[in-house]
Protein backbone atom coordinates (compact mmCIF):
# COMPACT_ATOMS: atom_id res chain seq x y z
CA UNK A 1 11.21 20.91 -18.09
CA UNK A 2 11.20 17.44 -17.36
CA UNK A 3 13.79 15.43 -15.58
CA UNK A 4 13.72 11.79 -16.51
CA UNK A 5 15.74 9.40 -14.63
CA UNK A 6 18.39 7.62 -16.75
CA UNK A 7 17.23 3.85 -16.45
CA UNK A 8 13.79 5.82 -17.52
CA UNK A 9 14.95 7.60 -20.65
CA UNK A 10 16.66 4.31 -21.54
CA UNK A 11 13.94 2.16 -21.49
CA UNK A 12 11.55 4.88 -22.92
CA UNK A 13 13.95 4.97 -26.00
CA UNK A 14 14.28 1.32 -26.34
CA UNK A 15 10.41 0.61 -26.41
CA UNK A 16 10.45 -1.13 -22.93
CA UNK A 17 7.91 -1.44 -20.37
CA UNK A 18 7.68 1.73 -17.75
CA UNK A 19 5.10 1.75 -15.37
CA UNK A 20 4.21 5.52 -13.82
CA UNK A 21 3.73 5.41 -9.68
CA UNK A 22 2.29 8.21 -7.70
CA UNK A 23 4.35 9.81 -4.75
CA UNK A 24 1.48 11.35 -3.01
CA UNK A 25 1.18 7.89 -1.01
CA UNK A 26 4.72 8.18 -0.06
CA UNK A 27 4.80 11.39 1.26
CA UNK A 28 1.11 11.72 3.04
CA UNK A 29 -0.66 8.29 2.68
CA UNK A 30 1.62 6.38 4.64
CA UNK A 31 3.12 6.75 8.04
CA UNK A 32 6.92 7.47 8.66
CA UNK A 33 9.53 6.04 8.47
CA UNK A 34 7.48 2.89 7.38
CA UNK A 35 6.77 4.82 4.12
CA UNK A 36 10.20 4.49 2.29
CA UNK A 37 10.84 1.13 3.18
CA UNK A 38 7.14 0.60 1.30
CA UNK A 39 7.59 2.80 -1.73
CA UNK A 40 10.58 0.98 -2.16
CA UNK A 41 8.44 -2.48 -2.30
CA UNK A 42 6.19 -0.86 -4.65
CA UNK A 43 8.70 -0.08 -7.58
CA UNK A 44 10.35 -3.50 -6.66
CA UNK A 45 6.77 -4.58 -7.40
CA UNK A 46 6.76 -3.52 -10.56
CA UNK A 47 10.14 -4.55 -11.42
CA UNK A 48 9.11 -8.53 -10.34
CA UNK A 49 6.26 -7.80 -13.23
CA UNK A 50 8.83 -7.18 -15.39
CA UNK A 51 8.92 -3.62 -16.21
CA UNK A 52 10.72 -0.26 -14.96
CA UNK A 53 9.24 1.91 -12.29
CA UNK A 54 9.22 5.39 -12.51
CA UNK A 55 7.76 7.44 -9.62
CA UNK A 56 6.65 10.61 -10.51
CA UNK A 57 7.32 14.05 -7.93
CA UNK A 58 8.88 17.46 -8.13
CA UNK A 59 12.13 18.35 -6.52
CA UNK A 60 12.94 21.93 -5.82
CA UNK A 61 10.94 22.62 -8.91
CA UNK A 62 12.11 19.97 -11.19
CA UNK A 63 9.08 17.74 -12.52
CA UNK A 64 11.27 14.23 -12.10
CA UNK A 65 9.97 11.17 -14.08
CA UNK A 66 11.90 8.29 -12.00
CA UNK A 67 13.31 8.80 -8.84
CA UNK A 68 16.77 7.97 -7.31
CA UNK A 69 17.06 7.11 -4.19
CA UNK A 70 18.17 10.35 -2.20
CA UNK A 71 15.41 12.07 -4.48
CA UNK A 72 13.18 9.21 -3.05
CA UNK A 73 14.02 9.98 0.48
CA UNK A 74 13.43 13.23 0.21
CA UNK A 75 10.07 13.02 -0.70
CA UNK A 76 9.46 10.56 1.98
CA UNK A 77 11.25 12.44 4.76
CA UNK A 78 10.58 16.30 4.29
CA UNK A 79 8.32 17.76 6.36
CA UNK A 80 7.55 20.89 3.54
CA UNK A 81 6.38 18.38 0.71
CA UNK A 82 3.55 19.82 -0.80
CA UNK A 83 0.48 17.46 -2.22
CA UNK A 84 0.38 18.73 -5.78
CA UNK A 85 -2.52 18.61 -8.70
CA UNK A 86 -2.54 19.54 -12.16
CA UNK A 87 -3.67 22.83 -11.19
CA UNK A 88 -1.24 23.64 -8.90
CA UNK A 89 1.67 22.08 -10.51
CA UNK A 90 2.96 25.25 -12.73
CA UNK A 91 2.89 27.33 -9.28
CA UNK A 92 5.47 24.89 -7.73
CA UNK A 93 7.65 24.32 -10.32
CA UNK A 94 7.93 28.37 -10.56
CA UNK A 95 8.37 28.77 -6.95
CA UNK A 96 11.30 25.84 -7.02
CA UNK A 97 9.45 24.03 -4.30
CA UNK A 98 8.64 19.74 -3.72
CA UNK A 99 5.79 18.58 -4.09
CA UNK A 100 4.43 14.82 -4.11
CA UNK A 101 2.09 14.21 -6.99
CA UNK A 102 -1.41 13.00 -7.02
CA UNK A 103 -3.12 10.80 -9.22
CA UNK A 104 -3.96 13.77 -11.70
CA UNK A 105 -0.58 15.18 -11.62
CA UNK A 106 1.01 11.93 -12.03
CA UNK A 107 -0.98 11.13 -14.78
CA UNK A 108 -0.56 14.26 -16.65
CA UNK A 109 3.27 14.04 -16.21
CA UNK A 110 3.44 10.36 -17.31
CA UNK A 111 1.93 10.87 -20.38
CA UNK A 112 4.06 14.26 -20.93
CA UNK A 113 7.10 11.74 -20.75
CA UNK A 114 5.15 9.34 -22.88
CA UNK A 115 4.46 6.80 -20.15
CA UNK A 116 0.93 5.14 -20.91
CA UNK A 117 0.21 2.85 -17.96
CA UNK A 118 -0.26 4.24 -14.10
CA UNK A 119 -0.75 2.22 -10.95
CA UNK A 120 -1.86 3.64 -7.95
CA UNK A 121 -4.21 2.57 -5.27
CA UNK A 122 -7.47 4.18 -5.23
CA UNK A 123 -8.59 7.18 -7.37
CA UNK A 124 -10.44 10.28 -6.08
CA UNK A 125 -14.19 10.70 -7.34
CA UNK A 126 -17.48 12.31 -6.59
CA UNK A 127 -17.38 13.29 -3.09
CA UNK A 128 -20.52 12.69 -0.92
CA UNK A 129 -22.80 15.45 -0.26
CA UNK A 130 -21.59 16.97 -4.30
CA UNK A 131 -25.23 18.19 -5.27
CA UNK A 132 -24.72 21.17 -2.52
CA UNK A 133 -20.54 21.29 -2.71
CA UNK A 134 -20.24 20.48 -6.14
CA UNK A 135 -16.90 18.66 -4.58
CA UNK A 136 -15.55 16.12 -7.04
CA UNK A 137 -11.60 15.21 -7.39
CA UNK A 138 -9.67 16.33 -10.30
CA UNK A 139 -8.60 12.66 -10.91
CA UNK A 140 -12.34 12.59 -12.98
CA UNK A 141 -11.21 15.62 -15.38
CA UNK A 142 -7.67 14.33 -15.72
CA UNK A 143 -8.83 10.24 -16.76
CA UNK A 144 -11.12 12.89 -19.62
CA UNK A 145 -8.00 14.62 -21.26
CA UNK A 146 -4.72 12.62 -20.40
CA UNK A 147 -4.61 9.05 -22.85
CA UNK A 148 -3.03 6.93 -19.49
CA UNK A 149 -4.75 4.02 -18.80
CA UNK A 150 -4.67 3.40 -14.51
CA UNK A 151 -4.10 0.21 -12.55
CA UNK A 152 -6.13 1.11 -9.50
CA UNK A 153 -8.50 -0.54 -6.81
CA UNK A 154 -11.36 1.31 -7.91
CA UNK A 155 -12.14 4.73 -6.16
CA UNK A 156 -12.00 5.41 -2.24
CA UNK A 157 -14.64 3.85 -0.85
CA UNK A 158 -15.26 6.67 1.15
CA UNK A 159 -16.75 8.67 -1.96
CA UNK A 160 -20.32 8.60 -3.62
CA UNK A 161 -19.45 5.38 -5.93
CA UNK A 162 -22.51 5.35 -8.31
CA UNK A 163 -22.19 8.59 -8.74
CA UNK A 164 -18.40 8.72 -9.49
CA UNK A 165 -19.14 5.85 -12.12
CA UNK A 166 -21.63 8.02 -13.78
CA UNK A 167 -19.20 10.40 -13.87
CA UNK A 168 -16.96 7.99 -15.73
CA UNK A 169 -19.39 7.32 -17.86
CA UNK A 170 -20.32 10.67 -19.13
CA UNK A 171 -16.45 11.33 -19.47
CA UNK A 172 -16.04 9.05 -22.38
CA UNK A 173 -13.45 7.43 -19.59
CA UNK A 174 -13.61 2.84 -20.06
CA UNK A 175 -13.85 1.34 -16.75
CA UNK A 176 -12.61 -2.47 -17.04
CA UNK A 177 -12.88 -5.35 -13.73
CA UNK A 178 -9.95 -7.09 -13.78
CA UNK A 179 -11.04 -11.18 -13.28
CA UNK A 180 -14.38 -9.63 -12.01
CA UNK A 181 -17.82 -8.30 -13.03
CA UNK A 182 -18.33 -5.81 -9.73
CA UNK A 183 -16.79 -2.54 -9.03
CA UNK A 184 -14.21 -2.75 -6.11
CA UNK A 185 -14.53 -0.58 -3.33
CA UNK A 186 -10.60 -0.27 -2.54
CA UNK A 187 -11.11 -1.91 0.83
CA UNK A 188 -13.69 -3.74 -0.22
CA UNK A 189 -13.87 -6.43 -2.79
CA UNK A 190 -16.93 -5.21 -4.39
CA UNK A 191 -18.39 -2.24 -3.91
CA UNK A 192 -21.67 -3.39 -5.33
CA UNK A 193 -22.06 -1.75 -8.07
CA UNK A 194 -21.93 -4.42 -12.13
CA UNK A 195 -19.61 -3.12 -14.39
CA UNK A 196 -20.21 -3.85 -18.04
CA UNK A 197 -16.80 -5.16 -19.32
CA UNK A 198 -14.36 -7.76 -17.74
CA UNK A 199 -11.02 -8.20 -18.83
CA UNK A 200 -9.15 -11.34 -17.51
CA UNK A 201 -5.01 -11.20 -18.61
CA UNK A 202 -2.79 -8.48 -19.26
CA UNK A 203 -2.76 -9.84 -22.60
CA UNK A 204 -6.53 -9.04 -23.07
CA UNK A 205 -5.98 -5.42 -21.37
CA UNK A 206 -3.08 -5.22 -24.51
CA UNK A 207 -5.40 -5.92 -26.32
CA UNK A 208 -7.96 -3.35 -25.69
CA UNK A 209 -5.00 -0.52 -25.27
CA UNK A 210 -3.86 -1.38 -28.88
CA UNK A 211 -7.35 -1.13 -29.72
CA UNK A 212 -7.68 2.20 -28.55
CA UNK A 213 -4.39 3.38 -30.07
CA UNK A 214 -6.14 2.39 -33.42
CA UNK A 215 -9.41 3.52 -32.97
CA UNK A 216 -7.65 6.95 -31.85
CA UNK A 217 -9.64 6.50 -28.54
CA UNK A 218 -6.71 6.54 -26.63
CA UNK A 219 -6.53 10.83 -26.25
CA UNK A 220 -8.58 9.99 -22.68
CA UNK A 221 -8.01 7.56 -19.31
CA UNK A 222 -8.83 4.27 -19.35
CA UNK A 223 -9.36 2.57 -15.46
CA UNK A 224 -8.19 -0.53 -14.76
CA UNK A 225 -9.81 -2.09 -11.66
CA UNK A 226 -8.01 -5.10 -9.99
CA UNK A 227 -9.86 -5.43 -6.43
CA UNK A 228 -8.66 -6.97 -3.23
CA UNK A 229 -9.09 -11.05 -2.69
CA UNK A 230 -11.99 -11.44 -0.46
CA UNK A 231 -9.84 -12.55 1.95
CA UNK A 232 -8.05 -9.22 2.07
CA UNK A 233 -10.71 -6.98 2.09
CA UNK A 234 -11.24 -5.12 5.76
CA UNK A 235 -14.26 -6.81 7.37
CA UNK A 236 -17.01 -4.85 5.39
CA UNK A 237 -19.28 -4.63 8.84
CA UNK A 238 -15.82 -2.59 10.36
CA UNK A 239 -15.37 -1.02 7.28
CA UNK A 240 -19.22 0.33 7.22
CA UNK A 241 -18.74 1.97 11.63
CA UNK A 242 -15.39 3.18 10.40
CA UNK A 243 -17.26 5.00 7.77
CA UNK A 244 -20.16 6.32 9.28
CA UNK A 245 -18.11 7.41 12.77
CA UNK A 246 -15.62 8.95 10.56
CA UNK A 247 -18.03 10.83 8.85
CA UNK A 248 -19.57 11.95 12.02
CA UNK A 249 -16.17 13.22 13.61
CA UNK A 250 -15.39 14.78 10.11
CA UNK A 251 -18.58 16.86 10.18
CA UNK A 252 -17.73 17.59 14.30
CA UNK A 253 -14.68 19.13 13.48
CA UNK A 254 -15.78 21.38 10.36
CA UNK A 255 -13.76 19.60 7.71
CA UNK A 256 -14.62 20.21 4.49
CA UNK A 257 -13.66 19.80 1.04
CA UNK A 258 -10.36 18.45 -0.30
CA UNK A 259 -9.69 17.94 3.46
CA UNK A 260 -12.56 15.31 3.84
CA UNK A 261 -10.33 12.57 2.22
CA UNK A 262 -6.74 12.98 4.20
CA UNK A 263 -9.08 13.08 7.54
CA UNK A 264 -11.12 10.12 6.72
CA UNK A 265 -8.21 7.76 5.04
CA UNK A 266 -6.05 8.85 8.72
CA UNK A 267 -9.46 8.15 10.84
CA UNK A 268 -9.99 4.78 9.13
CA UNK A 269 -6.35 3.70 9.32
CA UNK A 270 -6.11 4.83 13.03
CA UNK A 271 -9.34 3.55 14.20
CA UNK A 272 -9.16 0.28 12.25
CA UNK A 273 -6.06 -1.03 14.39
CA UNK A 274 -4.18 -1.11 11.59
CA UNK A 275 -6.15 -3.17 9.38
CA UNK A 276 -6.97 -0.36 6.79
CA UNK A 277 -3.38 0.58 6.11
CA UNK A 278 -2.54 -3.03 5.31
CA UNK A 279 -5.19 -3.28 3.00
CA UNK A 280 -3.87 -0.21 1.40
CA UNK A 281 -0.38 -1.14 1.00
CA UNK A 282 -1.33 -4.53 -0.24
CA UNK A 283 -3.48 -2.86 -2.94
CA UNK A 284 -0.60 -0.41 -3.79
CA UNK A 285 1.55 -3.38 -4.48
CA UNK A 286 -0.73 -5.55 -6.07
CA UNK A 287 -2.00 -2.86 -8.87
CA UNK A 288 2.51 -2.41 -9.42
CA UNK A 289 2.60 -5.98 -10.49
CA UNK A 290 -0.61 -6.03 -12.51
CA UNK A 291 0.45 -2.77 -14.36
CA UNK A 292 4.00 -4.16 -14.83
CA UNK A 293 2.57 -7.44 -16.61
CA UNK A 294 0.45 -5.11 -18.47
CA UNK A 295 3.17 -3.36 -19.73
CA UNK A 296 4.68 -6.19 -20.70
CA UNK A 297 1.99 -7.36 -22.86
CA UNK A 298 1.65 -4.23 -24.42
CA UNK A 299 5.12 -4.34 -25.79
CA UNK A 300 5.25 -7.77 -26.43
């Protein structure tokens, strides 16, 4: 059912370097008509690393692996794109409609097309307040069953952290720092939580991937996570009032669930000035570039 772009297929068949790319970020995590002009960036991003980008979505019920550019715009533009999971995914394709992809349906689609390594910015976790909602993103269960390994800025600092690595843990799923020895916190640098393994080249990360292909580990996720320069990083005082107001105007106006996350991400990027959505995009196109030269390496 697949539709793979041509400059996709090609490079699948040839044994070059393809880098999967979310378009849930395109569609509701960034604001028009800024939001094409950026996903643009992101798979020119990957191109400067050397590889080929191919942005995952559906299209009037095609699963596309690559997007052209009207298929691009569409997604970017259309006001009845649908934010679509794994679970969900087999409804819209049925129903013919579009739907942007998130970092579980992404995944799961990448690795249908045989596309191994993922960038994105931040991936979903344990929500805050689980023990009662039992709320958790299906991002965890997807890094379980789907072999992709994922470029990403650790998970949304707006989740329960220590209990999303746990989560990890217990998954089987390897979480690697890229140059560091702390957990980012997507806007932050470091979250503050140690992680045990530190990888510092694409050419180690190869390394470990063709390790896994041997060992036959490689059936499950495998997190990359390449934080933000200090320097980048939103002020982490700002970043802890954005959190805690947001939090408070979240539980004022009775959102719950998979809602929490879109309402908190638009708080924090309209509250912050600004400062919040730069971060983001920087991260976006950072974790491209790292992915592509991962790629790379992993043909090489």
């Amino acid at each position: 059912m697949l539709t793979v772009l041509p400059e996709v297929a090609e490079a699948l068949a040839a044994g070059q370097p393809v880098v999967a790319l979310e378009s849930t970020i395109v569609s509701h995590g960034l604001p028009r008509p800024d939001n094409l002009r950026i996903a643009r960036e992101i798979e020119q991003a990957v191109r400067r690393g050397g590889a080929v980008p191919a942005t995952i979505a559906v299209v009037e019920g095609r699963p596309r692996i690559g997007l052209d550019d009207a298929a691009l715009t569409q997604i970017a533009t259309r006001d009845d794109v649908v934010k679509v999971s794994t679970r969900e995914l087999a409804v819209l394709v049925a129903r013919g409609g579009t739907g942007a992809t998130t970092v579980a349906a992404t995944s799961h689609l990448a690795a249908l097309a045989g596309i191994e390594l993922f960038a994105t910015g931040g991936l979903g976790g344990v929500h805050r307040g689980a023990r009662t909602t039992w709320d958790e993103s299906a991002d965890l269960q997807s890094l379980a069953t789907t072999g992709v390994a994922v470029v990403c800025a650790g998970v949304k600092s707006i989740l329960d952290v220590p209990a999303t690595l746990e989560r990890l843990e217990t998954l089987g799923v390897p979480v690697l720092g890229y140059c560091t020895d702390d957990f980012p916190g997507f806007y932050l640098s470091d979250s503050g939580h140690r992680l045990d393994w530190r990888v510092d080249s694409p050419e180690e990360v190869a390394e470990v991937l063709a390790s896994r292909r041997a060992l036959g580990t490689d059936d499950r996720g495998l997190v990359l996570a390449n934080p933000l320069p200090p320097g980048d990083q939103v002020d982490p005082v700002l970043h802890e009032r954005l959190l805690r107001n947001g939090l408070r105007a979240a539980e004022e106006a009775h959102v719950s669930g998979k809602d929490v996350t879109p309402f908190l991400l638009d708080f924090f990027h309209r509250e912050s000035g600004g400062a919040t959505l730069t971060a983001n995009v920087t991260i976006v196109l950072r974790n491209a570039e790292l992915a592509a030269r991962v790629a790379v390496a992993d043909r090489a």
